[in-house]
Protein backbone atom coordinates (compact mmCIF):
# COMPACT_ATOMS: atom_id res chain seq x y z
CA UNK A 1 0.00 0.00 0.00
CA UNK A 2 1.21 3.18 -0.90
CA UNK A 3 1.96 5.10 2.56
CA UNK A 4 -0.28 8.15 3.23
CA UNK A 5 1.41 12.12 3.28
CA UNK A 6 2.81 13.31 6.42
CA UNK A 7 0.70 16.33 6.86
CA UNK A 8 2.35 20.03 6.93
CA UNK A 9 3.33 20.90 10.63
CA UNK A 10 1.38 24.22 10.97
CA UNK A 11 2.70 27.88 10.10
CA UNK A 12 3.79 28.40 13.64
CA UNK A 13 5.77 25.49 13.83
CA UNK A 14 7.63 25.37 10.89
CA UNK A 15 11.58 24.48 10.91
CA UNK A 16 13.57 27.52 9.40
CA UNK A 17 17.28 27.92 9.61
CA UNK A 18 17.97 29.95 13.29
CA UNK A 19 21.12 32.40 13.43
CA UNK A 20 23.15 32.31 15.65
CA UNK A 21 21.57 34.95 17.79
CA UNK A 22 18.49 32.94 17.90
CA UNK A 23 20.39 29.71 19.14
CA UNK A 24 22.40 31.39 21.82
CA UNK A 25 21.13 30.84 25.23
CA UNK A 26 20.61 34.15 27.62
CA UNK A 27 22.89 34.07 30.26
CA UNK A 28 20.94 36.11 32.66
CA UNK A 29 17.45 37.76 32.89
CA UNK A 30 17.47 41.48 31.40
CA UNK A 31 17.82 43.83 33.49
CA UNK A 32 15.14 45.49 35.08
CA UNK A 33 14.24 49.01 34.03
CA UNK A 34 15.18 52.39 35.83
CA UNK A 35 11.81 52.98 36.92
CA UNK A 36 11.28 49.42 38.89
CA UNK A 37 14.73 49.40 40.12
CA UNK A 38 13.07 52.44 41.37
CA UNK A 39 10.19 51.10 42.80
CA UNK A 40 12.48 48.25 44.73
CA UNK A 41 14.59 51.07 46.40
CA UNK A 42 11.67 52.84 47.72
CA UNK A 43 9.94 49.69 48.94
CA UNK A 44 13.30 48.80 50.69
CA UNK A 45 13.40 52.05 52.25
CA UNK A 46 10.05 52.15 53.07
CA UNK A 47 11.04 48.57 54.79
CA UNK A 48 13.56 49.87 56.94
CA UNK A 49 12.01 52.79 58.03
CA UNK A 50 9.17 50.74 59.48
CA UNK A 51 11.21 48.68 61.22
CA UNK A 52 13.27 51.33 63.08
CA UNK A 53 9.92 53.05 64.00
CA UNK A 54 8.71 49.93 65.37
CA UNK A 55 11.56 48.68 66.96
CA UNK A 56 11.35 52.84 68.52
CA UNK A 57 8.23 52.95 69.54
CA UNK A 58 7.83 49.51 71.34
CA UNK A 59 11.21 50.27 73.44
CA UNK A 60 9.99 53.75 74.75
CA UNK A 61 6.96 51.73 75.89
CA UNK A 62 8.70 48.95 77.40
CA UNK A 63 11.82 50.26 78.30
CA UNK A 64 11.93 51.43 82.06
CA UNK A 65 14.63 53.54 81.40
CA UNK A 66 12.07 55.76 79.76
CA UNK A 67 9.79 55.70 82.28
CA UNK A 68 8.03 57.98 84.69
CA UNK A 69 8.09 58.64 88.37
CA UNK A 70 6.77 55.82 90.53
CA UNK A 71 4.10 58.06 92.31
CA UNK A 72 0.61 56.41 93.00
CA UNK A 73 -2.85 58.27 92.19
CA UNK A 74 -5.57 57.56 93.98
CA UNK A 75 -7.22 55.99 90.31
CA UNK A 76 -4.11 53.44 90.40
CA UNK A 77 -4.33 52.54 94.32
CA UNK A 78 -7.95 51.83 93.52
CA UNK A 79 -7.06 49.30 90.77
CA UNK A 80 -4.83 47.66 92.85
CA UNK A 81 -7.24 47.33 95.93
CA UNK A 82 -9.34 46.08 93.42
CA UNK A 83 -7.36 43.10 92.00
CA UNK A 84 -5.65 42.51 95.42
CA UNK A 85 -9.54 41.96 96.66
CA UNK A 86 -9.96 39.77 93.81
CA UNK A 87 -6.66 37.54 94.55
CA UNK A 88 -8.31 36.93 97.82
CA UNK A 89 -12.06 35.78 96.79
CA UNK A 90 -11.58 35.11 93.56
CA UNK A 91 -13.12 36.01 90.05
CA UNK A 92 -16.21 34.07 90.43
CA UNK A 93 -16.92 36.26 93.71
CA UNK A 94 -16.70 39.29 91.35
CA UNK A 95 -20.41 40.32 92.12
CA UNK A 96 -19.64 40.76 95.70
CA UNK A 97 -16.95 42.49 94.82
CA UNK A 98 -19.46 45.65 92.87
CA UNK A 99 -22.05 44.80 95.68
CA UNK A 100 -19.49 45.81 98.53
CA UNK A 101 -18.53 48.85 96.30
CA UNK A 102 -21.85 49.93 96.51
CA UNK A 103 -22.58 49.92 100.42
CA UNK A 104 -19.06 51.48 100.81
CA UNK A 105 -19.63 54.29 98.38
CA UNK A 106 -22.84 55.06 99.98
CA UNK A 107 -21.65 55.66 102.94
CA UNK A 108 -18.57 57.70 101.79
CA UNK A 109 -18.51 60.89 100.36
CA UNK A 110 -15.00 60.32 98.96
CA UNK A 111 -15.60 59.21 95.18
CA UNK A 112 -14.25 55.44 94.68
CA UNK A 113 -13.93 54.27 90.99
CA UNK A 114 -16.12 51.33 90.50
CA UNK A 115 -15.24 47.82 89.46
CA UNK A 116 -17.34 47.87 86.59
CA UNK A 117 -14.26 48.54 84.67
CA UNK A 118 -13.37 44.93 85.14
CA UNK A 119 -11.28 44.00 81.91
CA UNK A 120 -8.25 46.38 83.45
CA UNK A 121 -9.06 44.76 86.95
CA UNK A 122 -9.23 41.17 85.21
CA UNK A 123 -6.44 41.71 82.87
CA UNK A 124 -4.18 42.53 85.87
CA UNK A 125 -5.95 39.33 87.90
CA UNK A 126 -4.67 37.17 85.47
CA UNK A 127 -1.07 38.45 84.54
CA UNK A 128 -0.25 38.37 88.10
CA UNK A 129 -1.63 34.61 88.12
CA UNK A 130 0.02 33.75 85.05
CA UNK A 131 3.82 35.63 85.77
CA UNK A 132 3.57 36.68 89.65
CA UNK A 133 4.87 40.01 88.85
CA UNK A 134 3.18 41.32 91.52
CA UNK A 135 -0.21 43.58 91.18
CA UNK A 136 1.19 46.98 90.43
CA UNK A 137 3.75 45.54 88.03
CA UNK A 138 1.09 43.23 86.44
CA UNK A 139 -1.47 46.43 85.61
CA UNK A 140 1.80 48.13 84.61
CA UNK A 141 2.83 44.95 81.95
CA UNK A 142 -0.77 45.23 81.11
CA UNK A 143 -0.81 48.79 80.34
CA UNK A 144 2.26 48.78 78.61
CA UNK A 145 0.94 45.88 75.88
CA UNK A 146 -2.20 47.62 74.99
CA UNK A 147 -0.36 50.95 74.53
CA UNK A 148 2.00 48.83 72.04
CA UNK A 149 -1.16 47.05 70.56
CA UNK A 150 -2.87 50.85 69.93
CA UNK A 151 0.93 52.28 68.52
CA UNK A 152 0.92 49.26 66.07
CA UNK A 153 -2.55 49.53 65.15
CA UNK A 154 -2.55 52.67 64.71
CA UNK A 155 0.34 52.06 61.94
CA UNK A 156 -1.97 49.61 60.35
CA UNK A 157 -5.05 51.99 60.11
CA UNK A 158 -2.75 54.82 58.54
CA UNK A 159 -2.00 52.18 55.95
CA UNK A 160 -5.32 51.08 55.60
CA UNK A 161 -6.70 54.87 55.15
CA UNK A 162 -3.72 55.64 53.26
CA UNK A 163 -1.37 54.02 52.12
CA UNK A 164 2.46 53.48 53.31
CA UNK A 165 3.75 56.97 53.58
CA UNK A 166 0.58 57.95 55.57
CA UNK A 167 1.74 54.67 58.02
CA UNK A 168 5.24 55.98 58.32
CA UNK A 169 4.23 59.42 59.77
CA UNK A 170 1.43 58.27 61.54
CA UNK A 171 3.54 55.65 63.26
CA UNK A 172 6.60 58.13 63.73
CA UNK A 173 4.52 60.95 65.62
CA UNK A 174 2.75 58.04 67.49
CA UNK A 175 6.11 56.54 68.51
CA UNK A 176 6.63 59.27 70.35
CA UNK A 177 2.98 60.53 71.37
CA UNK A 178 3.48 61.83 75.52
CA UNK A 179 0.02 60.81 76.37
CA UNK A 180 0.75 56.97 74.73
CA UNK A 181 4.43 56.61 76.53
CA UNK A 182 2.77 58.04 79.90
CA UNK A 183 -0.18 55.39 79.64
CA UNK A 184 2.26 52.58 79.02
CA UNK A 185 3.92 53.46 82.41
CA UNK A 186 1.53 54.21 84.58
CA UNK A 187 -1.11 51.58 86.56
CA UNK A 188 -4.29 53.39 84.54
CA UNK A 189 -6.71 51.76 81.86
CA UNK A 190 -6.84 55.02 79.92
CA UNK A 191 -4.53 53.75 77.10
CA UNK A 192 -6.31 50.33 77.33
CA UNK A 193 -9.50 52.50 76.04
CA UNK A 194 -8.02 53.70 73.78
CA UNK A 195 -7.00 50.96 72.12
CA UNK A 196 -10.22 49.54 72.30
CA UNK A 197 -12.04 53.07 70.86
CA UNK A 198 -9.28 52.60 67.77
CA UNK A 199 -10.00 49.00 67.37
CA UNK A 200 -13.38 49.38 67.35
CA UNK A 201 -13.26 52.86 64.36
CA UNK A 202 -10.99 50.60 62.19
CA UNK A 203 -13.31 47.84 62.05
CA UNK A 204 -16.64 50.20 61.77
CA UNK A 205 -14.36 51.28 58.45
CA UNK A 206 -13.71 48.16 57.60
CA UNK A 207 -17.49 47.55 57.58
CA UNK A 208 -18.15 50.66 55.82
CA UNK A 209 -15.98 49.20 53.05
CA UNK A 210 -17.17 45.77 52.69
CA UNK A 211 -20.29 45.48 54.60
CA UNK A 212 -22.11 42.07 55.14
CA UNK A 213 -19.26 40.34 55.75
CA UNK A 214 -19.66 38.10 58.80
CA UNK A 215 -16.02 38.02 60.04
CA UNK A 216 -15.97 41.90 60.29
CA UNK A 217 -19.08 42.05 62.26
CA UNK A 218 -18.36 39.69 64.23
CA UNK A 219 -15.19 41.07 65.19
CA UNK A 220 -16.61 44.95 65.41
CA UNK A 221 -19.45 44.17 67.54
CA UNK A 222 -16.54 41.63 70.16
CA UNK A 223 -14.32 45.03 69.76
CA UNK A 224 -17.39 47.31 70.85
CA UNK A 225 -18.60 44.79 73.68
CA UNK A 226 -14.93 44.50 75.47
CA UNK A 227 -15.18 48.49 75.07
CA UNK A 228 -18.64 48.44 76.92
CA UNK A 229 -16.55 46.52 80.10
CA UNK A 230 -13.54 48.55 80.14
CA UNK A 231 -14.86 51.71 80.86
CA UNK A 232 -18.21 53.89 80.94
CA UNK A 233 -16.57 56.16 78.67
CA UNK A 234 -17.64 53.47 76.05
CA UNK A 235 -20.76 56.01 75.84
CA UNK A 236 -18.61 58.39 73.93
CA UNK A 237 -17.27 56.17 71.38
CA UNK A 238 -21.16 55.17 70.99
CA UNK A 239 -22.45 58.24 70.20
CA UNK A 240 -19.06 59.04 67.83
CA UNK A 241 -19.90 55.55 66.00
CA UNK A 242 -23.87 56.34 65.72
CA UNK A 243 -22.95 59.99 64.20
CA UNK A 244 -20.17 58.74 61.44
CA UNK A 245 -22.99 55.95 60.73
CA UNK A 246 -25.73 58.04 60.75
CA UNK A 247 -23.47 61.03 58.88
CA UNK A 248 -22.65 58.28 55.94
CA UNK A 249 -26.55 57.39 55.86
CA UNK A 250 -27.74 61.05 55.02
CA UNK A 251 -25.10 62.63 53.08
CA UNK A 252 -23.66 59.25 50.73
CA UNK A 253 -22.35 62.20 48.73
CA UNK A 254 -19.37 62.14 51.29
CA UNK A 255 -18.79 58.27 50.10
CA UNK A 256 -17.47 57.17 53.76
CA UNK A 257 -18.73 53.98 52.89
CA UNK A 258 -21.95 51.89 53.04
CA UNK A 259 -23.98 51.57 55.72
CA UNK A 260 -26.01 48.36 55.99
CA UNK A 261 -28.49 47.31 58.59
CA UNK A 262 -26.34 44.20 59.65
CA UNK A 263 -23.52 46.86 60.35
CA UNK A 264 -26.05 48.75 62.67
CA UNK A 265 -27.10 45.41 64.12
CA UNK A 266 -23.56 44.65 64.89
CA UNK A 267 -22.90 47.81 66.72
CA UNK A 268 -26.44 47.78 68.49
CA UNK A 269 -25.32 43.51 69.75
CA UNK A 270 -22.06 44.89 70.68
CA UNK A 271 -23.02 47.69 73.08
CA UNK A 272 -25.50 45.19 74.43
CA UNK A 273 -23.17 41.98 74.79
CA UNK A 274 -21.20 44.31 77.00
CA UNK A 275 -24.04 45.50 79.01
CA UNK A 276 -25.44 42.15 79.44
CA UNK A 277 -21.70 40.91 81.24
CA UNK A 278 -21.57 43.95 83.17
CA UNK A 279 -25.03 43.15 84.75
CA UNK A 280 -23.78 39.14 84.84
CA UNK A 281 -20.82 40.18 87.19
CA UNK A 282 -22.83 42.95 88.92
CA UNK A 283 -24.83 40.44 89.82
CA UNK A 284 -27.98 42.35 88.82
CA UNK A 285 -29.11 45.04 86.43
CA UNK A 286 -30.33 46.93 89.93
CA UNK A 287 -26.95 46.66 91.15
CA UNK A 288 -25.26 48.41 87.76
CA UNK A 289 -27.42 51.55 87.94
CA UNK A 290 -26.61 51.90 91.73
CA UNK A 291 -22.95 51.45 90.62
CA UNK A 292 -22.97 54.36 87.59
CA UNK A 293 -25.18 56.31 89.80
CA UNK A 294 -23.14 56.93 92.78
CA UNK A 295 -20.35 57.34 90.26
CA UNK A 296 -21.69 60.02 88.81
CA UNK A 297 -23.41 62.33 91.40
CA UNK A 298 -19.87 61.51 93.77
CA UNK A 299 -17.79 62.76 91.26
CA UNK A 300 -19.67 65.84 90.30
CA UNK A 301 -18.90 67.17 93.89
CA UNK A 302 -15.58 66.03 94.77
CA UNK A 303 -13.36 68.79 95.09
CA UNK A 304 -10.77 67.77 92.62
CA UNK A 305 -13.00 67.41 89.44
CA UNK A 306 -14.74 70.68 90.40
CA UNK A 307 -11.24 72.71 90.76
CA UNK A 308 -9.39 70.87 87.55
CA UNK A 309 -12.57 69.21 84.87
CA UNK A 310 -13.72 72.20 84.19
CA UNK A 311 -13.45 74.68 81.45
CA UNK A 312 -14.90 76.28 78.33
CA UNK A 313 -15.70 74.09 75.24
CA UNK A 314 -12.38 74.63 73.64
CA UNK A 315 -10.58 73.15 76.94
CA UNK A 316 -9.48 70.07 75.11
CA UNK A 317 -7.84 72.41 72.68
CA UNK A 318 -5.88 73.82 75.04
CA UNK A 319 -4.61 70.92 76.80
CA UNK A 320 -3.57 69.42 73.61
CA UNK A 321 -1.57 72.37 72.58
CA UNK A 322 0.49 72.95 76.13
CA UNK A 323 1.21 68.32 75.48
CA UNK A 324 1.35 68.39 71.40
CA UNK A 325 1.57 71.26 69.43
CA UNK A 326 3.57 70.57 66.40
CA UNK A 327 0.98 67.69 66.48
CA UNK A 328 -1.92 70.20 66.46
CA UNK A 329 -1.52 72.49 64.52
CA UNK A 330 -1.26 71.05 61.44
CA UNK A 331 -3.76 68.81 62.10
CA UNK A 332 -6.06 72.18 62.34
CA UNK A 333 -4.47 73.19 59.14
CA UNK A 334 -5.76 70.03 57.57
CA UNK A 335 -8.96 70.53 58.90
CA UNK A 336 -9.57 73.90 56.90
CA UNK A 337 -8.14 72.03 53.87
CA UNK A 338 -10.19 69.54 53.82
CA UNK A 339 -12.26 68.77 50.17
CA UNK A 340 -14.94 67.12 49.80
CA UNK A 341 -13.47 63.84 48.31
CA UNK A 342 -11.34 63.63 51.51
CA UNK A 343 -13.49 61.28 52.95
CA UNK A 344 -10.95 59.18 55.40
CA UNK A 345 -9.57 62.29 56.96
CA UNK A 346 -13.30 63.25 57.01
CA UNK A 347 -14.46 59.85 58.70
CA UNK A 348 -11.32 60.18 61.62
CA UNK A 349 -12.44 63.83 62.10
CA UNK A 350 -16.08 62.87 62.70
CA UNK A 351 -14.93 60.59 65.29
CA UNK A 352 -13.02 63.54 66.92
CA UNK A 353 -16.03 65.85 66.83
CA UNK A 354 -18.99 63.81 67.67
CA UNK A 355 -16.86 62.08 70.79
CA UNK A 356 -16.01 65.79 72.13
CA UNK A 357 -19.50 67.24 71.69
CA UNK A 358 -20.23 64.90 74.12
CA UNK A 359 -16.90 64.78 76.66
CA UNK A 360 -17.13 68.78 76.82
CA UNK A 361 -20.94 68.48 78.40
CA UNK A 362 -20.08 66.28 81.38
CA UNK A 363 -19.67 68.58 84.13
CA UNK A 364 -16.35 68.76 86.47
CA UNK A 365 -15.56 65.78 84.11
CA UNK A 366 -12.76 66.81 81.16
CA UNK A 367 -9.37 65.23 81.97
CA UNK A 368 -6.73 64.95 78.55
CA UNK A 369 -6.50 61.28 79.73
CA UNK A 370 -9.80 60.86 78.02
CA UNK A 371 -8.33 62.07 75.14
CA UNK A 372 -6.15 59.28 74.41
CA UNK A 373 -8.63 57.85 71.53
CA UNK A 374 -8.32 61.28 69.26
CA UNK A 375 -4.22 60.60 69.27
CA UNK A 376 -4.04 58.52 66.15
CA UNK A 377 -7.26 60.62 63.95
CA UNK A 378 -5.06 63.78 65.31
CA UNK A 379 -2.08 62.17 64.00
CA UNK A 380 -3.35 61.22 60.54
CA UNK A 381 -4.58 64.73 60.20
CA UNK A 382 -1.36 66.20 60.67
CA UNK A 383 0.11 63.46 58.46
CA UNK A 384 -1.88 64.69 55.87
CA UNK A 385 -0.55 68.50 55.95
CA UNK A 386 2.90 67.31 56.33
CA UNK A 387 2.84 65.38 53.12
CA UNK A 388 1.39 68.01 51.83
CA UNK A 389 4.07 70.56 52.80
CA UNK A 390 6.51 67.94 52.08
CA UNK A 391 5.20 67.61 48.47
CA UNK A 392 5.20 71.34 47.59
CA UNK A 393 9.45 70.82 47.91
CA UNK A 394 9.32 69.08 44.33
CA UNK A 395 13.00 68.75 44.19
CA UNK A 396 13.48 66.41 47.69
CA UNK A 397 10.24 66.14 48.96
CA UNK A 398 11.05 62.93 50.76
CA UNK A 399 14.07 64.30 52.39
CA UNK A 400 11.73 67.18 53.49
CA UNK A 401 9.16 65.37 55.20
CA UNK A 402 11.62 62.70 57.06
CA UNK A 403 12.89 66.23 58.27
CA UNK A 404 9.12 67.93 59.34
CA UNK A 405 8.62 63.90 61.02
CA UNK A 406 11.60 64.23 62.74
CA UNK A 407 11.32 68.17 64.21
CA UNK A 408 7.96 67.07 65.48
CA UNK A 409 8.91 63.82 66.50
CA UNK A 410 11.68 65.62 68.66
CA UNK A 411 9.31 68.13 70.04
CA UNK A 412 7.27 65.36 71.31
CA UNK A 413 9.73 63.50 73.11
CA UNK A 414 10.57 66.45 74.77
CA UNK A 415 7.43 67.07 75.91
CA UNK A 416 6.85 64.40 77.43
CA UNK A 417 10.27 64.41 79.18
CA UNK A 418 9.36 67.76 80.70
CA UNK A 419 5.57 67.40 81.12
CA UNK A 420 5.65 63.57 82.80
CA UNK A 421 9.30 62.55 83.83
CA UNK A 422 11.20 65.86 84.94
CA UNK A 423 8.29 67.24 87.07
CA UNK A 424 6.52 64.33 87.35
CA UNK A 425 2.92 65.04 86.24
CA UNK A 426 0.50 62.34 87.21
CA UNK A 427 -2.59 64.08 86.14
CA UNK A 428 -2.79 65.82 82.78
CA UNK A 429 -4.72 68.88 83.98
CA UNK A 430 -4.33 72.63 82.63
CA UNK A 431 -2.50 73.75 85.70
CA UNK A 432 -0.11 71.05 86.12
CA UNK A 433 0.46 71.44 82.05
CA UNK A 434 1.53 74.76 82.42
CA UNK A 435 3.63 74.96 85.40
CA UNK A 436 5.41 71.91 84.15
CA UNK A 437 5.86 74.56 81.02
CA UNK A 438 6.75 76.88 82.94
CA UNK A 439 3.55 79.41 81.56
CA UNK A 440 2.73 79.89 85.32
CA UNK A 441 5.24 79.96 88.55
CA UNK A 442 3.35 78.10 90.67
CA UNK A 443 4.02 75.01 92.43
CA UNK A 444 0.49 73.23 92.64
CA UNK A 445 0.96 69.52 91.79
């Protein structure tokens, strides 16, 4: 039989004579171009810089060398009676523990803070069962690790807002915040709020972003309910959440994000998860309101809050210029340069302003301790005129803004070496501020 063709091999496979440039074998890859080699630099630099702020920011917060002097307030010797009591009964007596704060605060006119902040007082429970560090040096470990947790979040929100060089200057100028280095070495919960207020406005953004997505819920209503049991200031960070959420409802024009009914389910489940432990180890709902009650009209006549929480409006403003203001002011700048396509610096600053509509109403009550949540938003803010500045130098703007970072950053640290560890401030209060500044001459500590 006469054997069949061999068909054609196709056009792209034909067998034509190669040269000898075609036969020789690359010996490397090409090289990459100017612009990616460029891109690899920065991203390397970008690398480095982030680990020398975080490597910064963690020692001045861990570090006892840069601490503060070891002087007790009466808030700290009350969170030590507190877990000291509760080394002795043990956590599953905790409602007797808010029951006998009740009869004793009764009977005294002397204002007592209330156990009801029991994750600080639980927190420092359990480190001191876990390491015996002893009770002041537990809530001090404990302290110090959420004011870490809050300078690294904080980091990761910038990024998440926007982008890396937003991270790098927000982390920088919180490296070296004074109120976030005093909380991390000091016995108070104050810091520990604030993490939890931050935690809980990332993941409300988060939500905003990508609503109905289980995990974030979840996670933003947990955030909300440990807020609910570390302090009653939780109330504040409410009525901040409810406004951005309600503020993205009416005016969508703003585009801060969507807002879904599972995302106001989650924050409604949250505030009430939190409630619902509180009354669990108050031991009754009864037993709560007699707790916040007693709180409140007892600390509206004690003589301290009535000589130092008061004050205009604007008193926050103050106190934040006399601890920050290389911090503040630009972040004020930013504020009057704000478009309307801004929307994250818009979203941190509505957290700012709804919160201290609120804080500036409670009477004998304002303290820059409460403050601690607006560091980060504040810090963004002024992130966002520094760039700015920075990117008006066209011919080294980079160089420029490590130079504005590092001014302010050095300001900072100062202040807070003055303010906190050379005179020794334990309570953030206009008068201390300033004599610590040396604005007034008197010695009133």
């Amino acid at each position: 039989m006469p054997s069949s063709p061999t068909p054609a091999p196709p056009a792209d496979l034909c067998l034509v004579p190669l040269t000898t440039e075609q036969t020789a074998v690359p010996a490397s890859r090409p090289a990459p171009s100017a612009s990616n080699a460029a891109v690899i630099a920065r991203h390397r630099l970008e690398f480095v810089a982030a680990v020398i702020i975080i490597v910064a920011g963690l020692a001045l917060r861990l570090l006892p060398y840069f601490g503060v002097p070891n002087r007790l307030t009466p808030d700290e010797s009350y969170y030590i009676e507190d877990v000291a009591l509760l080394k002795i009964v043990g956590a599953s007596q905790y409602p007797a523990l808010v029951e006998s704060y009740v009869k004793m605060q009764s009977r005294s006119d002397i204002v007592q803070l209330p156990p009801t902040r029991c994750m600080f007082i639980l927190a420092g429970w359990a480190w001191d069962a876990l390491f015996h560090s002893g009770i002041i040096m537990s809530l001090r470990h404990v302290a110090a690790t959420f004011s870490c947790l809050c300078f690294l979040l904080s980091g990761w929100f910038a990024f998440r807002l926007g982008g890396m060089r937003y991270a790098l200057v927000v982390g920088a100028l919180m490296a070296v915040a004074p109120m976030e280095l005093v909380m991390a070495h000091r016995e108070l919960m104050d810091g520990i709020f604030g993490f939890w207020a931050l935690l809980a406005l990332w993941l409300l953004w988060e939500n905003m972003q990508r609503p109905d997505r289980l995990g974030w819920l979840a996670a933003y209503a947990g955030a909300l309910a440990i807020l609910v049991l570390t302090k009653e200031n939780a109330f504040f960070v409410a009525v901040a959440l409810g406004g951005i959420i309600c503020t993205a409802a009416l005016f969508p024009s703003l585009n801060l994000g969507k807002v879904t009914w599972s995302t106001v389910a989650a924050t409604a489940i949250g505030g009430l998860l939190g409630i619902a432990v509180l009354i669990s180890i108050s031991g009754s709902l009864g037993t709560l309101i007699e707790t916040y009650r007693l709180l409140v009209t007892k600390a509206e006549k004690m003589e301290f809050a009535y000589m130092s929480g008061g004050g205009p409006w604007y008193r926050y403003i103050v106190d934040l210029m006399l601890v920050s203001p290389l911090v503040l002011l630009p972040a004020i700048g930013r504020i009057f340069a704000l478009r309307r396509e801004d929307r994250q610096p818009i979203f941190l600053l509505l957290f700012v302003v709804f919160s201290c509509v609120v804080m500036v109403n409670v009477k004998n009550g304002m303290n820059l301790r409460y403050a601690t949540m607006w560091d980060m938003p504040l810090r963004y803010l002024a992130a966002g005129m520094i760039l700015q500045l920075a990117g008006a130098v066209r011919r080294w703007p980079i160089a420029t803004a490590v130079m504005l970072v590092g001014v302010i950053g050095a300001v900072e640290f100062h202040q807070y070496a003055v303010i906190f560890v050379q005179h020794g401030v334990q309570d953030p209060i206009t008068l201390y501020l300033m004599y610590a500044l040396q604005i007034v001459r008197v010695a009133a500590r």
